[in-house]
C-alpha atoms as a PDB file:
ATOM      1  CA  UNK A   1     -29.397  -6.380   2.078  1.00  0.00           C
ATOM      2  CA  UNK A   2     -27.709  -8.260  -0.439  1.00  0.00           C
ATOM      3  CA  UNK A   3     -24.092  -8.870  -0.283  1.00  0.00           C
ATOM      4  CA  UNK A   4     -22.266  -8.525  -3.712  1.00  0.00           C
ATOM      5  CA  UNK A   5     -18.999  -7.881  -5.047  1.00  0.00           C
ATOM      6  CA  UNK A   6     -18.906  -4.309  -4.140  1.00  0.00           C
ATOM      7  CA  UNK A   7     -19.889  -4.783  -0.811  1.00  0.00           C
ATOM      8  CA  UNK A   8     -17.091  -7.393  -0.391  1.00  0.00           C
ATOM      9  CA  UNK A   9     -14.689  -4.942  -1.316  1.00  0.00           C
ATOM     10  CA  UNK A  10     -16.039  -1.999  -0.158  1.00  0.00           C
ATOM     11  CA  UNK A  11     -15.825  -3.742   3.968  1.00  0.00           C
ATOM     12  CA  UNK A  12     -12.218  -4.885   2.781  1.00  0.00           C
ATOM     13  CA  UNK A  13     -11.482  -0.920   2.175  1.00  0.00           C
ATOM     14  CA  UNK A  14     -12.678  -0.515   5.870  1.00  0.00           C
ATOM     15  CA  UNK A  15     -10.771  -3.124   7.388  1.00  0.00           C
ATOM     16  CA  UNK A  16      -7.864  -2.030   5.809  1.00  0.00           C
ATOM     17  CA  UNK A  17      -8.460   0.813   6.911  1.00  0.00           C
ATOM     18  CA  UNK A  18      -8.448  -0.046  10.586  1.00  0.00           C
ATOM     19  CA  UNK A  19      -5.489  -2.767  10.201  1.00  0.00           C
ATOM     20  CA  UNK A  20      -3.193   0.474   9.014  1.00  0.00           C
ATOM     21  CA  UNK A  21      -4.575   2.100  12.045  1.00  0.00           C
ATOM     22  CA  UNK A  22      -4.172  -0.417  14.383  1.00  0.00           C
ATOM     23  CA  UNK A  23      -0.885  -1.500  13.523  1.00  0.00           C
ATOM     24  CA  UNK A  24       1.794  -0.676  16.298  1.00  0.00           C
ATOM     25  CA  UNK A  25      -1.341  -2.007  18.968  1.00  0.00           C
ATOM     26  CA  UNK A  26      -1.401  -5.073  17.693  1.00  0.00           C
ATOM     27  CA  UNK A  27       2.346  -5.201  17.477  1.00  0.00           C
ATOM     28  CA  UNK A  28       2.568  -4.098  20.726  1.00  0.00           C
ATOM     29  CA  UNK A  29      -0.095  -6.768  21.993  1.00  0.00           C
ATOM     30  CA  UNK A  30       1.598  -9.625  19.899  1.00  0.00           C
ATOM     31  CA  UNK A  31       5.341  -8.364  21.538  1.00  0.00           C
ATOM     32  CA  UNK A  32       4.355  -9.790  25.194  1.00  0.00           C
ATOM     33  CA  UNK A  33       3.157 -12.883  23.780  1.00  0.00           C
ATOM     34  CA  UNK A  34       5.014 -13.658  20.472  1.00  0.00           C
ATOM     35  CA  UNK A  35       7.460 -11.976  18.334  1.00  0.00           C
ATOM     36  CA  UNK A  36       5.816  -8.481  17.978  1.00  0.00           C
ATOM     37  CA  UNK A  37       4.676  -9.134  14.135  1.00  0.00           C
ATOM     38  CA  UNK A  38       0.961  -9.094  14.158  1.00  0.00           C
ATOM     39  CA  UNK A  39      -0.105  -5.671  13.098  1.00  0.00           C
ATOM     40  CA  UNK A  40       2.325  -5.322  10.358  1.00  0.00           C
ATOM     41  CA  UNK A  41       1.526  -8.433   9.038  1.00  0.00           C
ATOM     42  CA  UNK A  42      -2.061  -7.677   9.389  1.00  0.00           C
ATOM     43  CA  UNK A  43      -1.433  -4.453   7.798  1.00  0.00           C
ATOM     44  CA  UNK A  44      -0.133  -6.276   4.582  1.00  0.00           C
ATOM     45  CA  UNK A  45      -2.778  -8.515   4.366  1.00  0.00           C
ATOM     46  CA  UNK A  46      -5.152  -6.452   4.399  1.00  0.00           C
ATOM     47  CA  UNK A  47      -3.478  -4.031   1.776  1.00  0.00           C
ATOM     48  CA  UNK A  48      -3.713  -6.959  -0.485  1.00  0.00           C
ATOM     49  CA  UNK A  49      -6.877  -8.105  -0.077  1.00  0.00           C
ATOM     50  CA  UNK A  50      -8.285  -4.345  -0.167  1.00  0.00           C
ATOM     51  CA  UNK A  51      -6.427  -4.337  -3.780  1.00  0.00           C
ATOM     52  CA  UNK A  52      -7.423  -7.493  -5.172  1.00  0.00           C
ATOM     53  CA  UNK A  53      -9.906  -6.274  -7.734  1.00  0.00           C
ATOM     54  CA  UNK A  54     -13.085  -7.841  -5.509  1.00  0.00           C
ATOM     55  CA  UNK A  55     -15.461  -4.785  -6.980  1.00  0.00           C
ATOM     56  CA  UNK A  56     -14.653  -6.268 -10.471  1.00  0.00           C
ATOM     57  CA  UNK A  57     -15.568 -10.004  -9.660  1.00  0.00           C
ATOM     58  CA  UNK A  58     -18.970 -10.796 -11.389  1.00  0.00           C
ATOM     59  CA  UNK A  59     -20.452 -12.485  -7.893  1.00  0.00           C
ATOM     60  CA  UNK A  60     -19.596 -12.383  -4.411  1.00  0.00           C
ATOM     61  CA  UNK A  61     -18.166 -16.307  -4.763  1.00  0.00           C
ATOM     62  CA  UNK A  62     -15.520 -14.432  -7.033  1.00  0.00           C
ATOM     63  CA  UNK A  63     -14.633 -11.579  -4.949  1.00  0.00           C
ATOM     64  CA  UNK A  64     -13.658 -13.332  -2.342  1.00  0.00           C
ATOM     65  CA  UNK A  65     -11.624 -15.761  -3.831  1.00  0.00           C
ATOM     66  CA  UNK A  66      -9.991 -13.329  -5.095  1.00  0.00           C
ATOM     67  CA  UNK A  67      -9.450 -11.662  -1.584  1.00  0.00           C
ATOM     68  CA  UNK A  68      -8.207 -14.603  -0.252  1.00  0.00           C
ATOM     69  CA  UNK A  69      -5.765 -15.562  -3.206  1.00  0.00           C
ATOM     70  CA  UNK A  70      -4.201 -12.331  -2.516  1.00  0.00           C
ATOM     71  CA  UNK A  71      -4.137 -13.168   1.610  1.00  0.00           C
ATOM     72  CA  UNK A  72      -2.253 -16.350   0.713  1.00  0.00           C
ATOM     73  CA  UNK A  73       0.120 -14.497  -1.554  1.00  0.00           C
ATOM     74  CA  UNK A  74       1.097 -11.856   0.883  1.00  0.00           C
ATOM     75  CA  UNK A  75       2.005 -13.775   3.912  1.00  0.00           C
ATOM     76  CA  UNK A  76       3.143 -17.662   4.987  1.00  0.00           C
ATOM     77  CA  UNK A  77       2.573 -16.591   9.080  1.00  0.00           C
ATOM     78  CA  UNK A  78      -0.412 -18.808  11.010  1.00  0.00           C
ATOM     79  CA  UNK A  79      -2.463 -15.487  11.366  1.00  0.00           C
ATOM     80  CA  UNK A  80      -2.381 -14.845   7.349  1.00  0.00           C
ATOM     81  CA  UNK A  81      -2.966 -18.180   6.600  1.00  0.00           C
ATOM     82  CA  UNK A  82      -6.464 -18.219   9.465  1.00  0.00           C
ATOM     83  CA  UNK A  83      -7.174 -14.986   7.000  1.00  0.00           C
ATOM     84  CA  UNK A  84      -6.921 -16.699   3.842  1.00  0.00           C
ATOM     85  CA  UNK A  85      -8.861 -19.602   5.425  1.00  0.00           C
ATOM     86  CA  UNK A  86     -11.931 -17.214   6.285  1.00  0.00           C
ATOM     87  CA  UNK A  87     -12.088 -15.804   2.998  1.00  0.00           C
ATOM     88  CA  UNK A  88     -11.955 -18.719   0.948  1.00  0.00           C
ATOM     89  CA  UNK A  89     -15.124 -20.187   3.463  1.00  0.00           C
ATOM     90  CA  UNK A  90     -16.764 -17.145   2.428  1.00  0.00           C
ATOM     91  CA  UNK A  91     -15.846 -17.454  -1.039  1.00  0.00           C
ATOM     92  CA  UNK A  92     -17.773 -21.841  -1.163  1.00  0.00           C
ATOM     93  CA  UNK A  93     -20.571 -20.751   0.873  1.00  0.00           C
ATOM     94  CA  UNK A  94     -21.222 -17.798  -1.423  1.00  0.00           C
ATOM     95  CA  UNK A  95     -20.921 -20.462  -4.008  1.00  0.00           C
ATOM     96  CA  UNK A  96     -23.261 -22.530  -2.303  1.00  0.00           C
ATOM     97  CA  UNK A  97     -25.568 -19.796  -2.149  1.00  0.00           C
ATOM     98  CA  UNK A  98     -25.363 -18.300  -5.983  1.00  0.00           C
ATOM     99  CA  UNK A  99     -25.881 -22.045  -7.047  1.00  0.00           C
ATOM    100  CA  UNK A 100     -29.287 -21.676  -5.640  1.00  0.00           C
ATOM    101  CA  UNK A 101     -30.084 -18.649  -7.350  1.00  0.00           C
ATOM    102  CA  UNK A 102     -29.701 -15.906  -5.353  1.00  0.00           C
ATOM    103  CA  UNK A 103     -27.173 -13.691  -4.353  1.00  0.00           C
ATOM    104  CA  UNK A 104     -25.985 -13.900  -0.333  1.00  0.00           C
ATOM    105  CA  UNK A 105     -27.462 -11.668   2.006  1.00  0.00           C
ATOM    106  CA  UNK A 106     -27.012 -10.161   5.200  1.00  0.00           C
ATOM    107  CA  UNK A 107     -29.249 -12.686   6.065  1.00  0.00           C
ATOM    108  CA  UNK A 108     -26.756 -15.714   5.617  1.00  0.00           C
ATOM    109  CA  UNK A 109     -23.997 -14.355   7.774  1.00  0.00           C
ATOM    110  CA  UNK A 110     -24.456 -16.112  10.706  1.00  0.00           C
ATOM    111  CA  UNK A 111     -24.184 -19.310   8.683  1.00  0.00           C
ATOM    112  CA  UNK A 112     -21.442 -18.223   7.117  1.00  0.00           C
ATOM    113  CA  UNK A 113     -19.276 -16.725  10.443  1.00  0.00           C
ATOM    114  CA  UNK A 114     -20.445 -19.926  11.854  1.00  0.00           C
ATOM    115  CA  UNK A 115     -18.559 -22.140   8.516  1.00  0.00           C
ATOM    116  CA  UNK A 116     -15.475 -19.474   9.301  1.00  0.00           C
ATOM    117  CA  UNK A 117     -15.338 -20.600  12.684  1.00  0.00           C
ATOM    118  CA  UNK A 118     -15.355 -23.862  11.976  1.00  0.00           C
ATOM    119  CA  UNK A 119     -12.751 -23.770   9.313  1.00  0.00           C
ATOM    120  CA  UNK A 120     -10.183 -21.954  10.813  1.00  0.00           C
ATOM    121  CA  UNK A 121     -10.507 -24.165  14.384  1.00  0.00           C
ATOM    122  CA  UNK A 122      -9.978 -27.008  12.082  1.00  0.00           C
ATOM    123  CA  UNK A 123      -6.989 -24.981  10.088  1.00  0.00           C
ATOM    124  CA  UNK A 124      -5.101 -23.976  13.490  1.00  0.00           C
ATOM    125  CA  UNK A 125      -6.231 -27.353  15.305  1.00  0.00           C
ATOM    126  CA  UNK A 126      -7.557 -24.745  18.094  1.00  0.00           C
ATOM    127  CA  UNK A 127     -10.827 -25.257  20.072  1.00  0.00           C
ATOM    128  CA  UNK A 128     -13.130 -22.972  21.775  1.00  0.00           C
ATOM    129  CA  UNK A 129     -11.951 -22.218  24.895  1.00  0.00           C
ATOM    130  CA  UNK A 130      -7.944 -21.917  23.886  1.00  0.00           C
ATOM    131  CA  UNK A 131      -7.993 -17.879  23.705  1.00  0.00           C
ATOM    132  CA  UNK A 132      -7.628 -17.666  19.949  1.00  0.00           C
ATOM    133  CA  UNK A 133      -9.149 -16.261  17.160  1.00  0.00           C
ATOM    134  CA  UNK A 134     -11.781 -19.208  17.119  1.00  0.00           C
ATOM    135  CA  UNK A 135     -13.323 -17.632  20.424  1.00  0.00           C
ATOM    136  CA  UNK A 136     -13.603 -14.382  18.727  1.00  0.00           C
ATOM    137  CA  UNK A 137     -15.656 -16.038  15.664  1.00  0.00           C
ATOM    138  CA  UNK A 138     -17.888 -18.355  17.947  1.00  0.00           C
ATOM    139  CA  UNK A 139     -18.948 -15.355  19.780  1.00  0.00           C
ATOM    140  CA  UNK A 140     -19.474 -13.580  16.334  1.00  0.00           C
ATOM    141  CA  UNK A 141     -21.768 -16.841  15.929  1.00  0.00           C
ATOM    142  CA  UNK A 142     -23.784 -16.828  18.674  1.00  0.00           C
ATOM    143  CA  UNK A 143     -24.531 -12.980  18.596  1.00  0.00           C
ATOM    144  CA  UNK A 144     -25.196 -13.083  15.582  1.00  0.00           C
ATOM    145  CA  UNK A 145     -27.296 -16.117  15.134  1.00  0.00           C
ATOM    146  CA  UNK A 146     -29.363 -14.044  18.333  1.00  0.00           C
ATOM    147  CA  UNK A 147     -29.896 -10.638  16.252  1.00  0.00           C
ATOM    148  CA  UNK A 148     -29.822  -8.051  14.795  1.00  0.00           C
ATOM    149  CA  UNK A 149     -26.883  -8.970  12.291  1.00  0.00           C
ATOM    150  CA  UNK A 150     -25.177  -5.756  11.883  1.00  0.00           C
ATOM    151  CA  UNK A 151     -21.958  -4.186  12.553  1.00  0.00           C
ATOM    152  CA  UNK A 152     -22.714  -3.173  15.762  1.00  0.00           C
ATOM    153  CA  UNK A 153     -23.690  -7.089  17.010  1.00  0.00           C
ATOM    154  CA  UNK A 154     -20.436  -7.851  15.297  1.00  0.00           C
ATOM    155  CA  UNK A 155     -18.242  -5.109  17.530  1.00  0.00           C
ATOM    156  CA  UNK A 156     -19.796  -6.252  20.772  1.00  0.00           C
ATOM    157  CA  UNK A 157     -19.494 -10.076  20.377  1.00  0.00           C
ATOM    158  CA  UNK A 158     -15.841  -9.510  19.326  1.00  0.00           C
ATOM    159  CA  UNK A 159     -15.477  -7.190  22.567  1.00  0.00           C
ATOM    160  CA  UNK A 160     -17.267  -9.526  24.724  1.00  0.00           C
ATOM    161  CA  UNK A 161     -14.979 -12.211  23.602  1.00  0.00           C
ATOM    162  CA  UNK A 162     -11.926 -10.033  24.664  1.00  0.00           C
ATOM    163  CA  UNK A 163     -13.705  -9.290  27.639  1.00  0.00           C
ATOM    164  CA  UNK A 164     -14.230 -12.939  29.117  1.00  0.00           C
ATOM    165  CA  UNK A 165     -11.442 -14.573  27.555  1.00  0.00           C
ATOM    166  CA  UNK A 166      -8.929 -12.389  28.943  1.00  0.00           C
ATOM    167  CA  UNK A 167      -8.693 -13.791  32.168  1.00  0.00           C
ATOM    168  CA  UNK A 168      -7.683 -16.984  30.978  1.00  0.00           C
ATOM    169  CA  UNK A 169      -4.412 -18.424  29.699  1.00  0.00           C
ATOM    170  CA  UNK A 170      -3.206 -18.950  26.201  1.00  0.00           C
ATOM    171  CA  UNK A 171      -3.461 -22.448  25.491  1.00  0.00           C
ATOM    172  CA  UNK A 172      -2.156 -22.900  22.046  1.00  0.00           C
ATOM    173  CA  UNK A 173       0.492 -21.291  19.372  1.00  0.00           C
ATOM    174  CA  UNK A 174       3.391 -19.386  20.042  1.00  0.00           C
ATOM    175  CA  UNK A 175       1.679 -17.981  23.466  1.00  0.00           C
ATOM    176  CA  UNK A 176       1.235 -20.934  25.157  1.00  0.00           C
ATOM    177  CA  UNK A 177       5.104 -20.931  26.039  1.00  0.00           C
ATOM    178  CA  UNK A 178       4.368 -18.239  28.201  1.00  0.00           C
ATOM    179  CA  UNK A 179       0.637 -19.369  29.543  1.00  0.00           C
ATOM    180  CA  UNK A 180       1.060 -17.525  32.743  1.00  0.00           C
ATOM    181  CA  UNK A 181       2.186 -13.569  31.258  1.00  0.00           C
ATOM    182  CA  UNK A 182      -1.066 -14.440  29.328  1.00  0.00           C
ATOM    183  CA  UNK A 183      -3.211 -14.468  32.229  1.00  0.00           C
ATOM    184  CA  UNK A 184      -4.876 -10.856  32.039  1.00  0.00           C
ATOM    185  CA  UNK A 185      -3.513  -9.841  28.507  1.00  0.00           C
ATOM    186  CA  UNK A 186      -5.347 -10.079  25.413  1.00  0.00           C
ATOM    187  CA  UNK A 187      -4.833 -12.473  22.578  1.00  0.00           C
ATOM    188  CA  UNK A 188      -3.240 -10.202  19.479  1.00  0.00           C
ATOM    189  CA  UNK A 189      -5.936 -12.162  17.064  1.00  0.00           C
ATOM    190  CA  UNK A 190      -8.489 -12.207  18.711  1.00  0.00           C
ATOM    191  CA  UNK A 191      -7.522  -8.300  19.631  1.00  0.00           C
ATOM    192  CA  UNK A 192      -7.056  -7.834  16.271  1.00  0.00           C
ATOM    193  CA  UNK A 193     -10.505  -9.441  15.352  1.00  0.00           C
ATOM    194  CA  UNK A 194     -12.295  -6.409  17.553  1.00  0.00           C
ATOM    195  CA  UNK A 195      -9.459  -4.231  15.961  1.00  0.00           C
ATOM    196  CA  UNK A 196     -10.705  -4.824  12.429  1.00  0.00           C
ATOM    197  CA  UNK A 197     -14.204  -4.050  13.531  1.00  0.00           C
ATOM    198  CA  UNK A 198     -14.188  -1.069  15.141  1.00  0.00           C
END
């Protein structure tokens, strides 16, 4: 299935959707570990992306450069900016795509979660392993680089990653000042990764 402009937008609406839904969880999550922000914040972001105008862009390359110009308007925390980061990966390897003709497809997400990943380790300095929002997109990788790449692979990699990386402590950001209450609580991005999927 190709991915275009409208299907850019259209899987903003839903996450959108679920950040507005989710928002006093994730607040609630982020309030043992940080200052209690992350679902609002979320919840803006996501309201601005989801009204960016993607459905209008002429490719997919457009749309979400467009989605992520809006994340990077709306918000200066380290969550937004990990946001703005993923969309703007999207937004060159879409590029990268297009150049060769074609329009991106289903097909190409593992390649691209796996250039998201990447991007936003580098953009938070956080590894795999550190109980952040990078675990969350490596296990997106892995499942699925394994198959079948649908929505359903996505919400059980992002559950799995709760899942296993909730026994361990916080070892970066705001949360690693209180490594120990971490042990056994889950990471608000990376909750708010299997949040946005549901």
């Amino acid at each position: 299935m190709s991915i275009g402009p409208q299907a850019i937008a259209t899987f903003l609406e839903r996450l959108n959707e679920n950040a507005a839904a989710s928002e006093q969880a994730l607040n609630a999550a982020d309030a043992r570990l940080g200052d209690g922000d992350t679902g609002s914040m979320l919840r803006r972001v996501m309201a601005a992306m989801a009204h960016a105008g993607a459905g209008g862009a002429e490719t997919a390359s457009d749309a979400a450069k467009r989605a992520a110009a809006a994340a990077m308007k709306e918000t200066g925390s380290s969550l937004g900016s990990l946001v703005a980061t993923a969309a703007m990966t999207l937004a060159r390897k879409a590029k990268e795509i297009e150049a060769s003709g074609r329009t991106p497809e289903t097909a190409d997400l593992p390649m691209i979660v796996e250039a998201i990943r990447d991007a936003i380790s580098a953009r938070g300095k956080a590894s795999v392993g550190d109980k952040t929002v990078v675990d969350s997109f490596d296990y997106l990788t892995r499942y699925l680089a394994q198959g079948p790449v649908s929505l359903e692979t996505a919400q059980r990699a992002a559950n799995d990653a709760l899942d296993q990386m909730r026994p361990m402590p916080c070892r970066i950001g705001r949360a690693r000042m209180f490594a120990e209450r971490s042990i056994g609580s889950d990471d608000p991005g990376m909750l708010a990764v299997a949040k946005l999927l549901d």
